[in-house]
PDB file of N, CA and C in Angstrom:
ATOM      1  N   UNK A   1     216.564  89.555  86.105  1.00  0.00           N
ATOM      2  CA  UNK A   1     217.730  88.720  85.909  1.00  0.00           C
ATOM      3  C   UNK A   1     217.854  88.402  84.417  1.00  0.00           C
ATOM      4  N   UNK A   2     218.920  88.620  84.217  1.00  0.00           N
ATOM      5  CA  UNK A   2     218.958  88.422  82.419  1.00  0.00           C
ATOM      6  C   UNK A   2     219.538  86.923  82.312  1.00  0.00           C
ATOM      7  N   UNK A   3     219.143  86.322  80.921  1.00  0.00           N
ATOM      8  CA  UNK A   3     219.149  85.122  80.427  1.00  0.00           C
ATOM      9  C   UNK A   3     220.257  84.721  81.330  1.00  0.00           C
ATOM     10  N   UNK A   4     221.651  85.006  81.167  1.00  0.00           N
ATOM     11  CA  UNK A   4     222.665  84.111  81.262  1.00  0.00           C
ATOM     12  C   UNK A   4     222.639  83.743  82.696  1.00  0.00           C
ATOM     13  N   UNK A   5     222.305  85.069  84.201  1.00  0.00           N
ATOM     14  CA  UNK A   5     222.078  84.468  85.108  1.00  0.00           C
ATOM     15  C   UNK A   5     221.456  83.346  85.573  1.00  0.00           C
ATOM     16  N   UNK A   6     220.004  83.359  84.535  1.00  0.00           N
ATOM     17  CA  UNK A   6     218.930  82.267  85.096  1.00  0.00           C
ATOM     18  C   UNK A   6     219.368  81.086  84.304  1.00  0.00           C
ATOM     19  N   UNK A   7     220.615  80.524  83.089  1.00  0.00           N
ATOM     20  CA  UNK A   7     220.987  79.553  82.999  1.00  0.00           C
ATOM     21  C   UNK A   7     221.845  78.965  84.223  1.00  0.00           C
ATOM     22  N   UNK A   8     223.129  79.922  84.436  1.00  0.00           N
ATOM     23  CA  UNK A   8     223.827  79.705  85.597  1.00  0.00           C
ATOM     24  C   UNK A   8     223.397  78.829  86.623  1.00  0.00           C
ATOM     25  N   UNK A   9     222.182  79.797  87.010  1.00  0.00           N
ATOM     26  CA  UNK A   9     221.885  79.536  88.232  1.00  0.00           C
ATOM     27  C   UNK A   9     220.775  78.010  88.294  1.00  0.00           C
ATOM     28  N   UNK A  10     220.455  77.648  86.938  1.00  0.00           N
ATOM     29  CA  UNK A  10     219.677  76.635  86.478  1.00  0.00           C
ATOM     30  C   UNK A  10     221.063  75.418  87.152  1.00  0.00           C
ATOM     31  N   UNK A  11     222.158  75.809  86.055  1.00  0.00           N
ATOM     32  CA  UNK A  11     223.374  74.851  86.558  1.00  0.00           C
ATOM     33  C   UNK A  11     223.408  74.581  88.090  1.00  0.00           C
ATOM     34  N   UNK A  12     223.783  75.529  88.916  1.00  0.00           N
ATOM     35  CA  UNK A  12     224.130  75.599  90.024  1.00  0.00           C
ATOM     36  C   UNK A  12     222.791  74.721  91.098  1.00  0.00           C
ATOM     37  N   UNK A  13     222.092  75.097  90.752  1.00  0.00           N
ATOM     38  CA  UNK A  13     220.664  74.487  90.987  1.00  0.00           C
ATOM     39  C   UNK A  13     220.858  72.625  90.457  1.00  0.00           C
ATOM     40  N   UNK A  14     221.402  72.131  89.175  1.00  0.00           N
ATOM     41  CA  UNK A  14     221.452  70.767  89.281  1.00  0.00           C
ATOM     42  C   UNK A  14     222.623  70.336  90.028  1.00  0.00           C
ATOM     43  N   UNK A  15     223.540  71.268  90.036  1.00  0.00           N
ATOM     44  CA  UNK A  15     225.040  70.640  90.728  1.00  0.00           C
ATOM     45  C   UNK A  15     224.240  70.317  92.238  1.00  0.00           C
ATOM     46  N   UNK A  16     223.827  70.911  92.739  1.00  0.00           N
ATOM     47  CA  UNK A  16     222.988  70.823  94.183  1.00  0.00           C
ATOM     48  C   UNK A  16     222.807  70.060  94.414  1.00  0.00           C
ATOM     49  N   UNK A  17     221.466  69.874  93.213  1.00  0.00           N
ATOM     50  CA  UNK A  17     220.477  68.638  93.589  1.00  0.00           C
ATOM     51  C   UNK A  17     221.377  66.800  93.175  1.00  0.00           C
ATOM     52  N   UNK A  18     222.524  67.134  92.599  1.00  0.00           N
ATOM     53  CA  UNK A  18     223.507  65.749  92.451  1.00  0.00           C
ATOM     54  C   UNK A  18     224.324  66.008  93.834  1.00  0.00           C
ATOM     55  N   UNK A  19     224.430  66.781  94.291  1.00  0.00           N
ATOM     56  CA  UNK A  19     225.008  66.158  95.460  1.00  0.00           C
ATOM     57  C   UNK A  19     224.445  65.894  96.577  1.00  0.00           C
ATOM     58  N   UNK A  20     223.092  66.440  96.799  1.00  0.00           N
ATOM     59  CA  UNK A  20     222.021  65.824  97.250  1.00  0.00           C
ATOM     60  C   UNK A  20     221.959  64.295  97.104  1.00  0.00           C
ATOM     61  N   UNK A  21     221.890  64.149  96.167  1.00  0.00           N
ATOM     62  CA  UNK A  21     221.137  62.773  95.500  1.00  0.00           C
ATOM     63  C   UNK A  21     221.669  61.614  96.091  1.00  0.00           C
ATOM     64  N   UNK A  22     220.654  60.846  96.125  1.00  0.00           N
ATOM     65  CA  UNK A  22     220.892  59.181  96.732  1.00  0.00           C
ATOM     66  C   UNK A  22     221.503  58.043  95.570  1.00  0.00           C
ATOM     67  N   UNK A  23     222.740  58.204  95.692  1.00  0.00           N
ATOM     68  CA  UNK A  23     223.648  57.300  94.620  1.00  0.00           C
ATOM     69  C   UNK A  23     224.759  57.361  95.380  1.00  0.00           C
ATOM     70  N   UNK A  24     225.409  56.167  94.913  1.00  0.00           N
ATOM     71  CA  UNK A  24     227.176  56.156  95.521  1.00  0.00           C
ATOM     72  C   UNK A  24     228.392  57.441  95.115  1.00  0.00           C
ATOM     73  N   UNK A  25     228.662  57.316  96.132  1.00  0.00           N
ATOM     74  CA  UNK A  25     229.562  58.926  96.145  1.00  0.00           C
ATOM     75  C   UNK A  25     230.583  58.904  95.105  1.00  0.00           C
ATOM     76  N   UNK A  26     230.808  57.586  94.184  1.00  0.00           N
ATOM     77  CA  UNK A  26     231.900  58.007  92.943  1.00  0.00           C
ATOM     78  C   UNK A  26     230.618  58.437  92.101  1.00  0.00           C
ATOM     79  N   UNK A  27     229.446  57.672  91.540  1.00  0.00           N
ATOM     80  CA  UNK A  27     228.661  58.189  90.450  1.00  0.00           C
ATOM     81  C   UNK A  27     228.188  59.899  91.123  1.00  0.00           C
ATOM     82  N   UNK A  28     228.272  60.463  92.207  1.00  0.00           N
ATOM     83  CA  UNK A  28     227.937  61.918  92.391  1.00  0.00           C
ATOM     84  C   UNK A  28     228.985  62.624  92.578  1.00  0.00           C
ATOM     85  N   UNK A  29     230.486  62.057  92.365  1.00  0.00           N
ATOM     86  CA  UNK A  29     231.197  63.115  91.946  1.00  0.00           C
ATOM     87  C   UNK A  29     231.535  63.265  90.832  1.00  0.00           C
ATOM     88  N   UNK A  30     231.247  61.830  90.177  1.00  0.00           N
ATOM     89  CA  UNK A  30     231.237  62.388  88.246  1.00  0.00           C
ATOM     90  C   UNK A  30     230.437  63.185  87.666  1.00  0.00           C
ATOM     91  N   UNK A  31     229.673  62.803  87.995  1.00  0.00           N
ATOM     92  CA  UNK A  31     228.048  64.060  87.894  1.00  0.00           C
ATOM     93  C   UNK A  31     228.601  65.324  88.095  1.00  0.00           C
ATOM     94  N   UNK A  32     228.846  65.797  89.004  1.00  0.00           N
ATOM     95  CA  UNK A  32     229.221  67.021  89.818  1.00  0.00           C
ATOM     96  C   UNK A  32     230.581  67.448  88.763  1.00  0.00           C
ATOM     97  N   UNK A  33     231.681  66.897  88.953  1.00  0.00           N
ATOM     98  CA  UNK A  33     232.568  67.257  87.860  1.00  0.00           C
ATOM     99  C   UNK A  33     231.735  67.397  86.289  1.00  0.00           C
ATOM    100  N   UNK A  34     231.252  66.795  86.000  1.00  0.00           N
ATOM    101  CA  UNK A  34     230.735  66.980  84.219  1.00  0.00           C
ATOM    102  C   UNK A  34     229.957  67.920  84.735  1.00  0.00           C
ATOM    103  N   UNK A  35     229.134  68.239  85.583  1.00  0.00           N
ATOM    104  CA  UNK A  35     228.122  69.110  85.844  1.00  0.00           C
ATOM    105  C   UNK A  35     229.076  70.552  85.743  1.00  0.00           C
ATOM    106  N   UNK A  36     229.541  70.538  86.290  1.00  0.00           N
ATOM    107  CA  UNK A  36     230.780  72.087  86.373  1.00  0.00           C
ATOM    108  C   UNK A  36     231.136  72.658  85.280  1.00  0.00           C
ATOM    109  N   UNK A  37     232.128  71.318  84.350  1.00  0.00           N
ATOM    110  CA  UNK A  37     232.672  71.516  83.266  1.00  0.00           C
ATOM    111  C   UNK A  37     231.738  72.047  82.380  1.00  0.00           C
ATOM    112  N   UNK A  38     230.341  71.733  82.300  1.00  0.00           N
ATOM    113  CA  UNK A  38     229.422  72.292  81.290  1.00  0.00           C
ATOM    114  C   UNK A  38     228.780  73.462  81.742  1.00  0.00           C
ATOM    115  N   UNK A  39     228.801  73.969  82.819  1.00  0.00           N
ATOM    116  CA  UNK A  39     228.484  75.035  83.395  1.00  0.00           C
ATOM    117  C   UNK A  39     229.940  76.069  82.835  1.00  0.00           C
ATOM    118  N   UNK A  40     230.602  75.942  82.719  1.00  0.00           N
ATOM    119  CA  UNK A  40     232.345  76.595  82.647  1.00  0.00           C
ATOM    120  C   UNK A  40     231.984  76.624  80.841  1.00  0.00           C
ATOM    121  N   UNK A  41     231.871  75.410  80.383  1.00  0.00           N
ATOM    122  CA  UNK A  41     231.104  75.601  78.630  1.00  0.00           C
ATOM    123  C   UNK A  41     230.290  76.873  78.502  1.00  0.00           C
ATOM    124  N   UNK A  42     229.148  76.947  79.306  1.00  0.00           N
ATOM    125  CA  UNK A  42     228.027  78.026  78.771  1.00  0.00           C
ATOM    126  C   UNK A  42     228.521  79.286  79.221  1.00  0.00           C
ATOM    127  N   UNK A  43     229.310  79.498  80.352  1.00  0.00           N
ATOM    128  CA  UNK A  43     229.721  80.406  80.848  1.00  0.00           C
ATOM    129  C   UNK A  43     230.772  81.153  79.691  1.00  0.00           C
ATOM    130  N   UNK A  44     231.542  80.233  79.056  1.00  0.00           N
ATOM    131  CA  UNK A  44     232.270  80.740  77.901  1.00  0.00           C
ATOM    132  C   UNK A  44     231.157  81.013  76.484  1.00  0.00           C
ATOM    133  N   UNK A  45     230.299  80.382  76.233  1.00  0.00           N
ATOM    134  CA  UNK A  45     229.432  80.590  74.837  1.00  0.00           C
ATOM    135  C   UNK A  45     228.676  81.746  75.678  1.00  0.00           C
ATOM    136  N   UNK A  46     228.038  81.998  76.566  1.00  0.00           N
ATOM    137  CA  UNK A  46     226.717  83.060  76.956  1.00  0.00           C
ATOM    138  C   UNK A  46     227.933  84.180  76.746  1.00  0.00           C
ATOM    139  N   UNK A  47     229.555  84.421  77.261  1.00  0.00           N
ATOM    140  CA  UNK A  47     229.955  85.622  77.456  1.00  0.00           C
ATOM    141  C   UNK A  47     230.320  86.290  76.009  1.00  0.00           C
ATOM    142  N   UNK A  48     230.138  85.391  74.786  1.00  0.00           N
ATOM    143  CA  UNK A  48     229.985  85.592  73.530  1.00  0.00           C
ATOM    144  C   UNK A  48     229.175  87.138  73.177  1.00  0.00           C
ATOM    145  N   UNK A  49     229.786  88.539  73.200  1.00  0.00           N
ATOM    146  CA  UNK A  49     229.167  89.421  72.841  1.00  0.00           C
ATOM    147  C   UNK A  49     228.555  89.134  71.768  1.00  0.00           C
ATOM    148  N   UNK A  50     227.096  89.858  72.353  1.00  0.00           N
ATOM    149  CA  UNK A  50     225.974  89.585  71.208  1.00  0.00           C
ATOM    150  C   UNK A  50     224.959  88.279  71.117  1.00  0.00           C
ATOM    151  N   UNK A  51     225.589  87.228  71.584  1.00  0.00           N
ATOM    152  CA  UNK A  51     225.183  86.294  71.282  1.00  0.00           C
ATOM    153  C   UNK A  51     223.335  86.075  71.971  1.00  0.00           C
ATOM    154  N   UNK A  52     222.847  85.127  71.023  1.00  0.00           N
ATOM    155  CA  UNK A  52     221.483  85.052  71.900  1.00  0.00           C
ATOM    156  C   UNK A  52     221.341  83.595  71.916  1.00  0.00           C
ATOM    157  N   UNK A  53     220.453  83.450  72.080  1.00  0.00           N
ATOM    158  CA  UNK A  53     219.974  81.742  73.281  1.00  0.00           C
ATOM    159  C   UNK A  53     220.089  80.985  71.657  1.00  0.00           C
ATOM    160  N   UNK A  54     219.152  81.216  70.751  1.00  0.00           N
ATOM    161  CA  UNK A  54     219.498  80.504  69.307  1.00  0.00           C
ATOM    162  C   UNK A  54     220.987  80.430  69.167  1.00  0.00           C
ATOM    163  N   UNK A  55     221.755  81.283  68.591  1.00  0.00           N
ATOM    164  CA  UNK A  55     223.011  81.341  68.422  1.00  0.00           C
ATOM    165  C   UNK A  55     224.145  80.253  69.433  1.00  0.00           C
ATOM    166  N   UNK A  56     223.973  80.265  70.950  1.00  0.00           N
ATOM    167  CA  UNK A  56     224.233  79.295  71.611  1.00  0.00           C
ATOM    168  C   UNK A  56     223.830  78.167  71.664  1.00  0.00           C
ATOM    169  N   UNK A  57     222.531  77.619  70.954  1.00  0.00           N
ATOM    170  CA  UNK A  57     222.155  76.571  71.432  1.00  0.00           C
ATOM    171  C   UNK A  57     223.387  75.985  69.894  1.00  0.00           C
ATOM    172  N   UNK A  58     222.710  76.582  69.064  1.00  0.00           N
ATOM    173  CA  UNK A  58     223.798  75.958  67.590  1.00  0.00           C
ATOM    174  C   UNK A  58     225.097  76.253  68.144  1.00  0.00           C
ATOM    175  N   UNK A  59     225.859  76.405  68.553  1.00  0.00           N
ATOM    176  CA  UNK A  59     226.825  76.426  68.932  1.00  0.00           C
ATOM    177  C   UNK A  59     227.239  75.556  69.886  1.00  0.00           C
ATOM    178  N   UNK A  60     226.496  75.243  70.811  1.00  0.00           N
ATOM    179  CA  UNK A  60     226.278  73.852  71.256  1.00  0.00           C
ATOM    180  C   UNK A  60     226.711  72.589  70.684  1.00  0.00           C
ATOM    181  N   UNK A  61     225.585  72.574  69.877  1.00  0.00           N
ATOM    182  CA  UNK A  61     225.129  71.053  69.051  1.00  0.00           C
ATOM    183  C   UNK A  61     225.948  70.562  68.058  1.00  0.00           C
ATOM    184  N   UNK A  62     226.800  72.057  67.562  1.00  0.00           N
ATOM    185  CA  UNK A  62     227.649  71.506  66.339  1.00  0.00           C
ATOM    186  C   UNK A  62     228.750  71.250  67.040  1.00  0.00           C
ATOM    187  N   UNK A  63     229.356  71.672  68.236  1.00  0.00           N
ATOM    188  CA  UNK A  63     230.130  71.168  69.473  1.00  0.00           C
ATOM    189  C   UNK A  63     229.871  69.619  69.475  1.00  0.00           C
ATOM    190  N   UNK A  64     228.768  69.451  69.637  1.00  0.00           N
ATOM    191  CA  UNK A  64     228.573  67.993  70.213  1.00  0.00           C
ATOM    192  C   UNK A  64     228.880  67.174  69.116  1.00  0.00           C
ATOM    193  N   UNK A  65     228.054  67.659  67.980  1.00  0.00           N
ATOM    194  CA  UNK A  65     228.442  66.761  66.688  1.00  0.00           C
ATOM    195  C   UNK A  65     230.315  67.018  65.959  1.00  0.00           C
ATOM    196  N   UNK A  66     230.638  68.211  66.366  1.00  0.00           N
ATOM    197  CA  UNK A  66     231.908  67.228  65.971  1.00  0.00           C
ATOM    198  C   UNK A  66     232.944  66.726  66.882  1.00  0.00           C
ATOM    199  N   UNK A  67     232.530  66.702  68.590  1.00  0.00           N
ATOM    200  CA  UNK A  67     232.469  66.013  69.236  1.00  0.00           C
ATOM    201  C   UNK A  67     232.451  64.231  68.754  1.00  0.00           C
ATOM    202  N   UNK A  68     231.015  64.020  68.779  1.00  0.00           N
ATOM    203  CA  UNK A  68     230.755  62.922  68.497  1.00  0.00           C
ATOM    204  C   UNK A  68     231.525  61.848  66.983  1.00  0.00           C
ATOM    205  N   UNK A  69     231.235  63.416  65.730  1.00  0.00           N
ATOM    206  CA  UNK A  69     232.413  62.679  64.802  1.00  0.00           C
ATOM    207  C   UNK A  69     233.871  61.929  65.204  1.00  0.00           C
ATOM    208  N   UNK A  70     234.706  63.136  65.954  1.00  0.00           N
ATOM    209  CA  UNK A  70     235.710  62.479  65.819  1.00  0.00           C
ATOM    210  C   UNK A  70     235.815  61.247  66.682  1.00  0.00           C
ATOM    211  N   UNK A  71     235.009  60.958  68.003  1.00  0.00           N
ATOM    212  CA  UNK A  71     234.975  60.272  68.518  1.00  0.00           C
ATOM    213  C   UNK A  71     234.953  58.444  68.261  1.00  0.00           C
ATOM    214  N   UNK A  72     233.607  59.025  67.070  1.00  0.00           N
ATOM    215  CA  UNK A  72     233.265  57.435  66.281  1.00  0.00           C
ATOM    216  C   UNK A  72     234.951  57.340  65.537  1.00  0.00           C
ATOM    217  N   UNK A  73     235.077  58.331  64.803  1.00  0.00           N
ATOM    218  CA  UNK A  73     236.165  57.906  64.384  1.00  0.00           C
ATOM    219  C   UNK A  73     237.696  57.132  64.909  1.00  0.00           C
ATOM    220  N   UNK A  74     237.909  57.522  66.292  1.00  0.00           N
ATOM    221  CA  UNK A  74     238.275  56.940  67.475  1.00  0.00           C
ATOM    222  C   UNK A  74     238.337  55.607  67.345  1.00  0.00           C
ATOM    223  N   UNK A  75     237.148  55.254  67.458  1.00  0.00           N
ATOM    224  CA  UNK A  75     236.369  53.848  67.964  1.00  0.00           C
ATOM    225  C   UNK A  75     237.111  52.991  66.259  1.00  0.00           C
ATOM    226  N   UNK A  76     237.050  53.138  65.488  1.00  0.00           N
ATOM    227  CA  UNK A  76     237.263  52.544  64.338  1.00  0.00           C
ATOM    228  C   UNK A  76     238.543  51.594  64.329  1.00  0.00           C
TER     229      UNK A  76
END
């Protein structure tokens, strides 16, 4: 199984175990929705010809950080 399956299936594997889970059914369908949406994220960065697990993870993080920039900026 190559990398991108065994992330997938890593995802698919927590979406599970949140709807499993013992919490009230609005906090496990937010879970479950954000859980997806970031599964639908990697699914778009892994189909990145070429790309490898380094290359995605930075691709990630600088996501998050300018994420997070404009956000604070938001808040101001």
């Amino acid at each position: 199984m190559r990398l991108k399956e065994k992330i997938l299936e890593k995802c698919d594997e927590r979406i599970a175990a949140m709807r499993k889970a013992d919490c009230p059914q609005w906090i496990k369908e937010k879970a479950v929705k954000e859980r997806k949406i970031s599964k639908e994220i990697v699914k778009i960065v892994c189909d990145i010809q070429g790309i490898t697990p380094d290359a995605a993870i930075q691709i990630l993080e600088e996501s998050r950080e300018l994420i997070r920039e404009v956000a604070m900026t938001q808040k101001i």
